[in-house]
PDB file of N, CA and C in Angstrom:
ATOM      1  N   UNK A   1     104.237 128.819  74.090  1.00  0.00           N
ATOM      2  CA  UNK A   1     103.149 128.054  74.651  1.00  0.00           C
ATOM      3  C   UNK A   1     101.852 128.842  74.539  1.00  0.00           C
ATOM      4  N   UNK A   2     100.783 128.074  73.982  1.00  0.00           N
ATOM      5  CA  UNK A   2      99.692 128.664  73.834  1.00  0.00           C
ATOM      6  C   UNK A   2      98.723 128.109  74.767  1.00  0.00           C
ATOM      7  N   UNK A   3      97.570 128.725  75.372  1.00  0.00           N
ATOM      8  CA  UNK A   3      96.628 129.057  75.901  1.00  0.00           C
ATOM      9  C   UNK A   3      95.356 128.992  75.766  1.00  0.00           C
ATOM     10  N   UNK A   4      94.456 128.380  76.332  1.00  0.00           N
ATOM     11  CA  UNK A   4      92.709 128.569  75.774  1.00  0.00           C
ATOM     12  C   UNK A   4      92.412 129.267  77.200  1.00  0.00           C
ATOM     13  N   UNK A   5      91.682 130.077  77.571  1.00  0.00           N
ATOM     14  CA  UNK A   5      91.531 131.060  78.506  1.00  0.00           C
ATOM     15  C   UNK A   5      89.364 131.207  78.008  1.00  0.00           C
ATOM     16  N   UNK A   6      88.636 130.528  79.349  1.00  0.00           N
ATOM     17  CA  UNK A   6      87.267 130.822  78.561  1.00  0.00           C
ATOM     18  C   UNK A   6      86.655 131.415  80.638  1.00  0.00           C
ATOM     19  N   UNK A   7      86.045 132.291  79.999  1.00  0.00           N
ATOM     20  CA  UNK A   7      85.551 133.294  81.054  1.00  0.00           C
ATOM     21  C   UNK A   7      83.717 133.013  80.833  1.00  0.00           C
ATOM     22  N   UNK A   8      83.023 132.491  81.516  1.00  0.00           N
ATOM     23  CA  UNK A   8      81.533 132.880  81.849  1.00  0.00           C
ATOM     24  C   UNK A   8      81.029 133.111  83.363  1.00  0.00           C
ATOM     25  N   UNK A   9      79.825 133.831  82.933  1.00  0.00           N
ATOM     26  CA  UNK A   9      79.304 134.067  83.927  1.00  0.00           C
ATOM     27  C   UNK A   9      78.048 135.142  84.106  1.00  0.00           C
ATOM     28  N   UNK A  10      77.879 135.928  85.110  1.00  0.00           N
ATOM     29  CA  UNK A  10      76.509 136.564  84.823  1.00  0.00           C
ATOM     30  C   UNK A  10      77.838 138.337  84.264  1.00  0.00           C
ATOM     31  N   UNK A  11      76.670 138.711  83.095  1.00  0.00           N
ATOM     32  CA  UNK A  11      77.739 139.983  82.836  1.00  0.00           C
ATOM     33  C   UNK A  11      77.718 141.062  83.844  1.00  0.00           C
ATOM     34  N   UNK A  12      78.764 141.712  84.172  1.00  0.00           N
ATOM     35  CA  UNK A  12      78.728 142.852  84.546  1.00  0.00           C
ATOM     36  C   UNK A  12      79.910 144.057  83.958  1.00  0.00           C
ATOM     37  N   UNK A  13      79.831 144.995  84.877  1.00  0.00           N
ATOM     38  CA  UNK A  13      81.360 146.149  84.056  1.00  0.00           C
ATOM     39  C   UNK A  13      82.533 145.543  84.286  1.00  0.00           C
ATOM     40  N   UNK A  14      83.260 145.546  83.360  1.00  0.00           N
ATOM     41  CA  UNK A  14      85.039 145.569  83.997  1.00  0.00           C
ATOM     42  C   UNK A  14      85.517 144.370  83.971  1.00  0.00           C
ATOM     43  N   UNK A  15      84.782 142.726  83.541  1.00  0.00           N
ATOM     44  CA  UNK A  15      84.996 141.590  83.172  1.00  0.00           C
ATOM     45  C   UNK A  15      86.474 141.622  82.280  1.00  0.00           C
ATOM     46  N   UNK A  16      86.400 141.975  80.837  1.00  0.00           N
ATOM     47  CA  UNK A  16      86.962 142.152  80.060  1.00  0.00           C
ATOM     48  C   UNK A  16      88.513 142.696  80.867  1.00  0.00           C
ATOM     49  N   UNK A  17      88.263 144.221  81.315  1.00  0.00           N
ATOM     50  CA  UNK A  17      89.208 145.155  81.441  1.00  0.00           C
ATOM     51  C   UNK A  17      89.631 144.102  82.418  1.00  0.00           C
ATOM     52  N   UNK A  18      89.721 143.364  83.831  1.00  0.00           N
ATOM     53  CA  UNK A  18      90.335 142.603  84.972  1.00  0.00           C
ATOM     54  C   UNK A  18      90.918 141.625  84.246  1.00  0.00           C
ATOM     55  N   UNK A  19      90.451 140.432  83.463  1.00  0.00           N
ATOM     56  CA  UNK A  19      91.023 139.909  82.927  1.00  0.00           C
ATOM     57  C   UNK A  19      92.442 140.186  82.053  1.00  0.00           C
ATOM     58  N   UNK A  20      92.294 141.371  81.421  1.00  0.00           N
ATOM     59  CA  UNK A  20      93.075 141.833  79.809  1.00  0.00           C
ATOM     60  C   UNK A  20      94.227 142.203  81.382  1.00  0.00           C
ATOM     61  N   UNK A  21      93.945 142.788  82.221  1.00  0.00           N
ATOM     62  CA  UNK A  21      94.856 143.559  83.082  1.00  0.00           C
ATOM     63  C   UNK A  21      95.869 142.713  83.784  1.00  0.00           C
ATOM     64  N   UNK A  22      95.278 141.785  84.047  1.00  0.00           N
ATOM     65  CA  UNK A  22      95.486 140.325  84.299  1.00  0.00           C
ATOM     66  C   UNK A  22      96.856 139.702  83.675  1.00  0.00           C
ATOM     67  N   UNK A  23      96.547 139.878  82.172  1.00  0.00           N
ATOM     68  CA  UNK A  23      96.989 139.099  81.176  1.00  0.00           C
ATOM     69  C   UNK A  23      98.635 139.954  80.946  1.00  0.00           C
ATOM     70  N   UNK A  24      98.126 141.453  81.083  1.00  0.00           N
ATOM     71  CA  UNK A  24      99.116 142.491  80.551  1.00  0.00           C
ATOM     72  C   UNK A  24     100.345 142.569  81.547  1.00  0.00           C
ATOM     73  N   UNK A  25      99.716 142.148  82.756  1.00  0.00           N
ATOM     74  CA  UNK A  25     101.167 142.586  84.283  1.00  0.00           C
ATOM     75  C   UNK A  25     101.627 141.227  84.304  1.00  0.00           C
ATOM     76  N   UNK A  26     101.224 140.231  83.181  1.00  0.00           N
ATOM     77  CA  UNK A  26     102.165 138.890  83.485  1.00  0.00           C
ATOM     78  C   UNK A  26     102.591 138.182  82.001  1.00  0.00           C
ATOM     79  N   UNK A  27     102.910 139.443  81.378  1.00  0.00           N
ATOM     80  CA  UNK A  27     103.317 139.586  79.947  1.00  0.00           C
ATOM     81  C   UNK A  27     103.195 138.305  78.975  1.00  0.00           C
ATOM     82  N   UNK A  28     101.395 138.046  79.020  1.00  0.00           N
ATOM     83  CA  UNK A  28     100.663 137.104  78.194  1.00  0.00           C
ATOM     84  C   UNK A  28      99.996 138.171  77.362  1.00  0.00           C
ATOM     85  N   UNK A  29     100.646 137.736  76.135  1.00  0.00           N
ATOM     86  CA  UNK A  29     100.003 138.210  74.653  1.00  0.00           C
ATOM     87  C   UNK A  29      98.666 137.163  73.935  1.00  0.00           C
ATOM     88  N   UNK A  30      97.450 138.260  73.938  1.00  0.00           N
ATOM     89  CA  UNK A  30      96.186 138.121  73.070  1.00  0.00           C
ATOM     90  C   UNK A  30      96.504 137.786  71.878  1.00  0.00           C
ATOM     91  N   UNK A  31      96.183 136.310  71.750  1.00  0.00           N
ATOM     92  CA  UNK A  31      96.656 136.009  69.982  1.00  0.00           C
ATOM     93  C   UNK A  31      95.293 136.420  69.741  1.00  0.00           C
ATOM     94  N   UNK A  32      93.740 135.590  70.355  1.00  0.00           N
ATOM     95  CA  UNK A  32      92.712 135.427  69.343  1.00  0.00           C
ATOM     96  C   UNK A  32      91.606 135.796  70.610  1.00  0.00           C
ATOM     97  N   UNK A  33      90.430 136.956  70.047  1.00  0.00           N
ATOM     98  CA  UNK A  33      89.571 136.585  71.418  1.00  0.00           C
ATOM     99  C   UNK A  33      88.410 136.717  71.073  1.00  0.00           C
ATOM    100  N   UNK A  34      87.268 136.259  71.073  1.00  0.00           N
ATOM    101  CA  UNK A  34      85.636 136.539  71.180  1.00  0.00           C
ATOM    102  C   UNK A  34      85.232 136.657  71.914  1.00  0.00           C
ATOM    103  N   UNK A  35      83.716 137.204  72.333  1.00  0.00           N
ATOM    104  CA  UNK A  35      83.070 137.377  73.522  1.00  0.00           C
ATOM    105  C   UNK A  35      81.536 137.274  72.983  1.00  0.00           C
ATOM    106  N   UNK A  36      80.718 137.095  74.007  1.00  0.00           N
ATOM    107  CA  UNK A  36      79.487 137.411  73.525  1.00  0.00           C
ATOM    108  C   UNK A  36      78.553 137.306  74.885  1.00  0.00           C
ATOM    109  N   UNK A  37      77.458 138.080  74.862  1.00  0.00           N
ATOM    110  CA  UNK A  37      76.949 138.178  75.953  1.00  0.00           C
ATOM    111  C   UNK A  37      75.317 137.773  75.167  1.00  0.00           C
ATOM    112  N   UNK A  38      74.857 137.305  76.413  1.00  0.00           N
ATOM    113  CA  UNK A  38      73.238 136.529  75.640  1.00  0.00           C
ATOM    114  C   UNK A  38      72.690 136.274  77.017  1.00  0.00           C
ATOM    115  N   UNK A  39      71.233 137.078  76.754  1.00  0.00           N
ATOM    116  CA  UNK A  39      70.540 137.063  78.145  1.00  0.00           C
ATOM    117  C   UNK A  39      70.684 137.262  79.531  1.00  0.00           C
ATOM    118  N   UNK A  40      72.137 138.319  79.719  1.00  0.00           N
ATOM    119  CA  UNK A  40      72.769 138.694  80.739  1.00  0.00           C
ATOM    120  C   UNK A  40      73.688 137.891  80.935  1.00  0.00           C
ATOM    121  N   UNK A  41      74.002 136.663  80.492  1.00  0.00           N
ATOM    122  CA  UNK A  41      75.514 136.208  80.434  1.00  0.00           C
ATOM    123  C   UNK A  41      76.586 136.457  79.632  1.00  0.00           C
ATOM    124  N   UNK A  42      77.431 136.726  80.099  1.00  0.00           N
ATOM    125  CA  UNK A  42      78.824 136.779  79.787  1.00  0.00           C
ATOM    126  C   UNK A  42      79.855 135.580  79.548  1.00  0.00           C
ATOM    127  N   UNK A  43      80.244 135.221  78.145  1.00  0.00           N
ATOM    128  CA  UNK A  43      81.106 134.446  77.754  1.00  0.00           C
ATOM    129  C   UNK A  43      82.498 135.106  76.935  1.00  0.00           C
ATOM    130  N   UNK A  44      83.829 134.497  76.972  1.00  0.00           N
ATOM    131  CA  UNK A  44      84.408 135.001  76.639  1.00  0.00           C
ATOM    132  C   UNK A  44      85.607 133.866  76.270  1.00  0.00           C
ATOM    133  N   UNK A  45      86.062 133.612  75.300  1.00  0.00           N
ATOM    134  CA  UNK A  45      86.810 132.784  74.786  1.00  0.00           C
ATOM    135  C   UNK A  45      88.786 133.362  73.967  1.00  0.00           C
ATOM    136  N   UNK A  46      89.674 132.961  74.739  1.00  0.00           N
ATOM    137  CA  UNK A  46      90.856 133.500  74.472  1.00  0.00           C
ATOM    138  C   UNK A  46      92.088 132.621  74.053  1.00  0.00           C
ATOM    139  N   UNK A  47      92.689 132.878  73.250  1.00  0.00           N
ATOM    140  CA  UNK A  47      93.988 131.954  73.124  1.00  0.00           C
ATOM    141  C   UNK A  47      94.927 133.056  72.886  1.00  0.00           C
ATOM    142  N   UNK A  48      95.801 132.540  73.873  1.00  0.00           N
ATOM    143  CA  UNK A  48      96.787 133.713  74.534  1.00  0.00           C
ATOM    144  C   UNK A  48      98.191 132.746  74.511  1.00  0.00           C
ATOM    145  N   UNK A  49      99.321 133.591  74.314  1.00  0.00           N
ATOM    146  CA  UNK A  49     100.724 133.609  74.123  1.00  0.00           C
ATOM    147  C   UNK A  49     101.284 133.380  75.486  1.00  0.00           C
ATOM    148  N   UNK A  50     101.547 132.385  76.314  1.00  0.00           N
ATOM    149  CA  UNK A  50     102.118 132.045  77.631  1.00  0.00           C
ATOM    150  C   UNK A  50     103.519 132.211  77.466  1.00  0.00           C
ATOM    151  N   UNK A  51     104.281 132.682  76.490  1.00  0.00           N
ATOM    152  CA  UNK A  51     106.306 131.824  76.235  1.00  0.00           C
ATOM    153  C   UNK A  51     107.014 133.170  76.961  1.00  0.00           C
ATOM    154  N   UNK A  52     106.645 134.443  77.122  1.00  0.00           N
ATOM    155  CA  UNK A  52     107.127 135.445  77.843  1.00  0.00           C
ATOM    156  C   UNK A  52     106.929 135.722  79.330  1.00  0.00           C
ATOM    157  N   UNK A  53     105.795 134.634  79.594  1.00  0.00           N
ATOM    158  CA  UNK A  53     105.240 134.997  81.001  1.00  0.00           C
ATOM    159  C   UNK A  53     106.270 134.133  81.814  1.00  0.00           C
ATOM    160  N   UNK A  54     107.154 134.591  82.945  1.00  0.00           N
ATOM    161  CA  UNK A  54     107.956 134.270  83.959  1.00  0.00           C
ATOM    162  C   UNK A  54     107.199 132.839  85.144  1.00  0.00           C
ATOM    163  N   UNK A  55     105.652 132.766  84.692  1.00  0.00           N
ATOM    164  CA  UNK A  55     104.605 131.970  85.432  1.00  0.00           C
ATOM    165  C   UNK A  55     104.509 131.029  85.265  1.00  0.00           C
ATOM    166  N   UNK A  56     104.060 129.452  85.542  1.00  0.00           N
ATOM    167  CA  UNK A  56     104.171 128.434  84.866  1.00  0.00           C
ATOM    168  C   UNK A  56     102.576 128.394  84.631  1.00  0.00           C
ATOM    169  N   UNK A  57     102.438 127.384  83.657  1.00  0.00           N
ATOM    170  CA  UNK A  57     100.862 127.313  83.654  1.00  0.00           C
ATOM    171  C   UNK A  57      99.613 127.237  84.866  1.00  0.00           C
ATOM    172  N   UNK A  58     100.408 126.569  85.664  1.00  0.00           N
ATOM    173  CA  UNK A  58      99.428 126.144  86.827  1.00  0.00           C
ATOM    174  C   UNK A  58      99.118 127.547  87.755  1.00  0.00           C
ATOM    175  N   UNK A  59     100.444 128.301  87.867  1.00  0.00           N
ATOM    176  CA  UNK A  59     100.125 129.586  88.133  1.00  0.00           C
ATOM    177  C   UNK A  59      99.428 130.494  87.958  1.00  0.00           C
ATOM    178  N   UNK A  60      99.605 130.507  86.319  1.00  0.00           N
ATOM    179  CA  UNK A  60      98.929 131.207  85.881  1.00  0.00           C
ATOM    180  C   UNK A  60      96.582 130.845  85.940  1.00  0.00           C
ATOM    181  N   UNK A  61      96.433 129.668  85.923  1.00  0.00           N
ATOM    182  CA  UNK A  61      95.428 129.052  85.572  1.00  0.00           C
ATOM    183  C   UNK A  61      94.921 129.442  87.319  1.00  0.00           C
ATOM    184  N   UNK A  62      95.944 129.072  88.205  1.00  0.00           N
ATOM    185  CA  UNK A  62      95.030 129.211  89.683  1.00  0.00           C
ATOM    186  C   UNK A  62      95.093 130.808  90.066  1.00  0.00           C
ATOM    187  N   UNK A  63      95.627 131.628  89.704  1.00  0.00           N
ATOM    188  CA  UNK A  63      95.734 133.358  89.296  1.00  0.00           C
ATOM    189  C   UNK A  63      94.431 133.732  88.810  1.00  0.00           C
ATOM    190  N   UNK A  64      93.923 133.561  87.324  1.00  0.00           N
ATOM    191  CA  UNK A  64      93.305 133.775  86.657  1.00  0.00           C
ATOM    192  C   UNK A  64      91.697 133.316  87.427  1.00  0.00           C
ATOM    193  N   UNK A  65      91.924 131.885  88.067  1.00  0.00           N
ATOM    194  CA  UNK A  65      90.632 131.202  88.993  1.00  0.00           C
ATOM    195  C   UNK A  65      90.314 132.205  89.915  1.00  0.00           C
ATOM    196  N   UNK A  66      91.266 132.714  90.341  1.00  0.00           N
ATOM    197  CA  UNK A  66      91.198 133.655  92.142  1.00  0.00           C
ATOM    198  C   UNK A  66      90.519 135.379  91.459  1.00  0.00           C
ATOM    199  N   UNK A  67      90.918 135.581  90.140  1.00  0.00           N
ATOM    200  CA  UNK A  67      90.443 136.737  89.657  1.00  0.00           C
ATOM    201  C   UNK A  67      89.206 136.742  89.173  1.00  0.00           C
ATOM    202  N   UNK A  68      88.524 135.534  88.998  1.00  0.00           N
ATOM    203  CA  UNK A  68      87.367 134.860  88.340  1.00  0.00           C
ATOM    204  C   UNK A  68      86.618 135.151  89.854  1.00  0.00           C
ATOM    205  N   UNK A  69      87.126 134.522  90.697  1.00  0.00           N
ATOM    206  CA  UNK A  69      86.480 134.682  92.061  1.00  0.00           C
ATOM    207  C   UNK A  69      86.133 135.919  92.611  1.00  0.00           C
ATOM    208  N   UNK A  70      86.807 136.723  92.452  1.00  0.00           N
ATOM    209  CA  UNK A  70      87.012 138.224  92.693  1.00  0.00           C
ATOM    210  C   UNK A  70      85.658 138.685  92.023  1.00  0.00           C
ATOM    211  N   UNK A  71      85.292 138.467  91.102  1.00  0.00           N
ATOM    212  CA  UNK A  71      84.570 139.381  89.759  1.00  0.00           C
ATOM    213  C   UNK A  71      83.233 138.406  89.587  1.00  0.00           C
ATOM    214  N   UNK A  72      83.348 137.178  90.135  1.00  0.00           N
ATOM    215  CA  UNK A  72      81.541 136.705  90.064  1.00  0.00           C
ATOM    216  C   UNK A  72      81.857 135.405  88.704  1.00  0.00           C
ATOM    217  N   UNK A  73      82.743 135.155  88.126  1.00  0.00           N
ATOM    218  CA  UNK A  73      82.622 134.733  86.769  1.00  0.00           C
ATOM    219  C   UNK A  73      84.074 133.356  86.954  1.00  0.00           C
ATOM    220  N   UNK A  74      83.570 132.555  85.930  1.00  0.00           N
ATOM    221  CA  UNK A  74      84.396 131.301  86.660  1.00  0.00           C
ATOM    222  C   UNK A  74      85.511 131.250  84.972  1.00  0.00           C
ATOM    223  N   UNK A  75      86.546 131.674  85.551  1.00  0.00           N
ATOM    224  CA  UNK A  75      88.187 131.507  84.349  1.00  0.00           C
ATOM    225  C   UNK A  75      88.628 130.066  84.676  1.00  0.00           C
ATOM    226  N   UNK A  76      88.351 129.594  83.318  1.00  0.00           N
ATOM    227  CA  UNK A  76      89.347 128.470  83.341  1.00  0.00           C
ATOM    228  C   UNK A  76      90.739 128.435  81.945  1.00  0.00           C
ATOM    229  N   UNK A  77      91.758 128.217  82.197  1.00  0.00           N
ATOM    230  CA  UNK A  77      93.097 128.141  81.458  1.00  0.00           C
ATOM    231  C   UNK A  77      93.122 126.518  81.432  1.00  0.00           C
ATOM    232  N   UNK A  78      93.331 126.023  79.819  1.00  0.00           N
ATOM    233  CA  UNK A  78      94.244 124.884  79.443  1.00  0.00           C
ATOM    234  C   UNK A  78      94.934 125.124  78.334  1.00  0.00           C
ATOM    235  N   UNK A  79      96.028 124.458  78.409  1.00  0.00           N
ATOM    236  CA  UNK A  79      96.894 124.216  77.410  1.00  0.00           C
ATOM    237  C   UNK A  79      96.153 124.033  76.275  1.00  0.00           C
ATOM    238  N   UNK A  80      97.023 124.998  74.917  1.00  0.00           N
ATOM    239  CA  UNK A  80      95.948 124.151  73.946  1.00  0.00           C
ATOM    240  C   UNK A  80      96.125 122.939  73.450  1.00  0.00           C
ATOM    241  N   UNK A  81      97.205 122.506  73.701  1.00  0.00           N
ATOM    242  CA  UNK A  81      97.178 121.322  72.574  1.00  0.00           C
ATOM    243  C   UNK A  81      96.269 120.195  73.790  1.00  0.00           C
ATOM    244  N   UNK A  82      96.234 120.109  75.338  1.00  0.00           N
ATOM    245  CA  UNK A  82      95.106 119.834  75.646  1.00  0.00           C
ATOM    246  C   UNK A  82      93.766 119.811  75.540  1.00  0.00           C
ATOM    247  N   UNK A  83      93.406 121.292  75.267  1.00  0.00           N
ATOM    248  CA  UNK A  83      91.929 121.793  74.652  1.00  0.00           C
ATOM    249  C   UNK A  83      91.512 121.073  73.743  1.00  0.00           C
ATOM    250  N   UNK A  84      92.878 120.813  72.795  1.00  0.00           N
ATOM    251  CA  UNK A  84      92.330 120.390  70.930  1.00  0.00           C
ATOM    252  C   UNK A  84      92.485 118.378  71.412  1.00  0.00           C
ATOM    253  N   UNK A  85      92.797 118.205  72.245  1.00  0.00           N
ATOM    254  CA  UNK A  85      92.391 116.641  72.665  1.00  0.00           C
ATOM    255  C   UNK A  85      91.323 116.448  72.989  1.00  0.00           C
ATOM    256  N   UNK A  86      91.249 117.056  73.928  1.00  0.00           N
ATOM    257  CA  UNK A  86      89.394 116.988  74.818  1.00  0.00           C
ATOM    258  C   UNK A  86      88.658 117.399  73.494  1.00  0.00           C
ATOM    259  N   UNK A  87      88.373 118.130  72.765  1.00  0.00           N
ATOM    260  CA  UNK A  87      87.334 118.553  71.702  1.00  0.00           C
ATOM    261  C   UNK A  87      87.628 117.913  70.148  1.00  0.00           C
ATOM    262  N   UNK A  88      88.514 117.033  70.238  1.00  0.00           N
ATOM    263  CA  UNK A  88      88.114 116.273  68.701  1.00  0.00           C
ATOM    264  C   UNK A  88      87.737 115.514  68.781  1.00  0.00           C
ATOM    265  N   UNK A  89      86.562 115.149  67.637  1.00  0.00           N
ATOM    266  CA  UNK A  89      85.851 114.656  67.349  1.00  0.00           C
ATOM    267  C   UNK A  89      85.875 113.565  66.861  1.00  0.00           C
TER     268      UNK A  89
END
């Protein structure tokens, strides 16, 4: 099961590292990731490997929200083959 994982918000330190740390203690593998920061914001775009994680999606997605909360920056998780519904064209 794959993953769209998109992080914004205002940048600060340690965004990246909370998230990745996140990802690593609930044994979700980084297939694909970009980032980019522009005018003090922080964006960050991920599609991540869910089939090892013991979590179900919803878990994982309201996890990832509460760590978003923690850090100033708003995580949202969908399924991809959801993602690729909502965005075709």
């Amino acid at each position: 099961m794959r993953t769209i994982i998109t992080v914004i918000g205002k940048d600060t330190v340690g965004i990246i590292a909370k998230v990745c740390t996140y990802l690593a203690n609930n044994n979700i593998n980084i297939c694909d990731i970009t980032q980019t920061t522009m005018q003090g914001y922080f964006n960050m775009m991920m599609l991540v490997d869910t089939s090892k994680s013991i979590k179900s999606h919803d878990e994982i997605s309201s996890e990832l929200s509460s760590v978003g909360h923690e850090i100033g920056v708003e995580i949202k998780a969908q399924k991809e083959e959801i993602f690729d519904m909502m965005h075709r064209i």
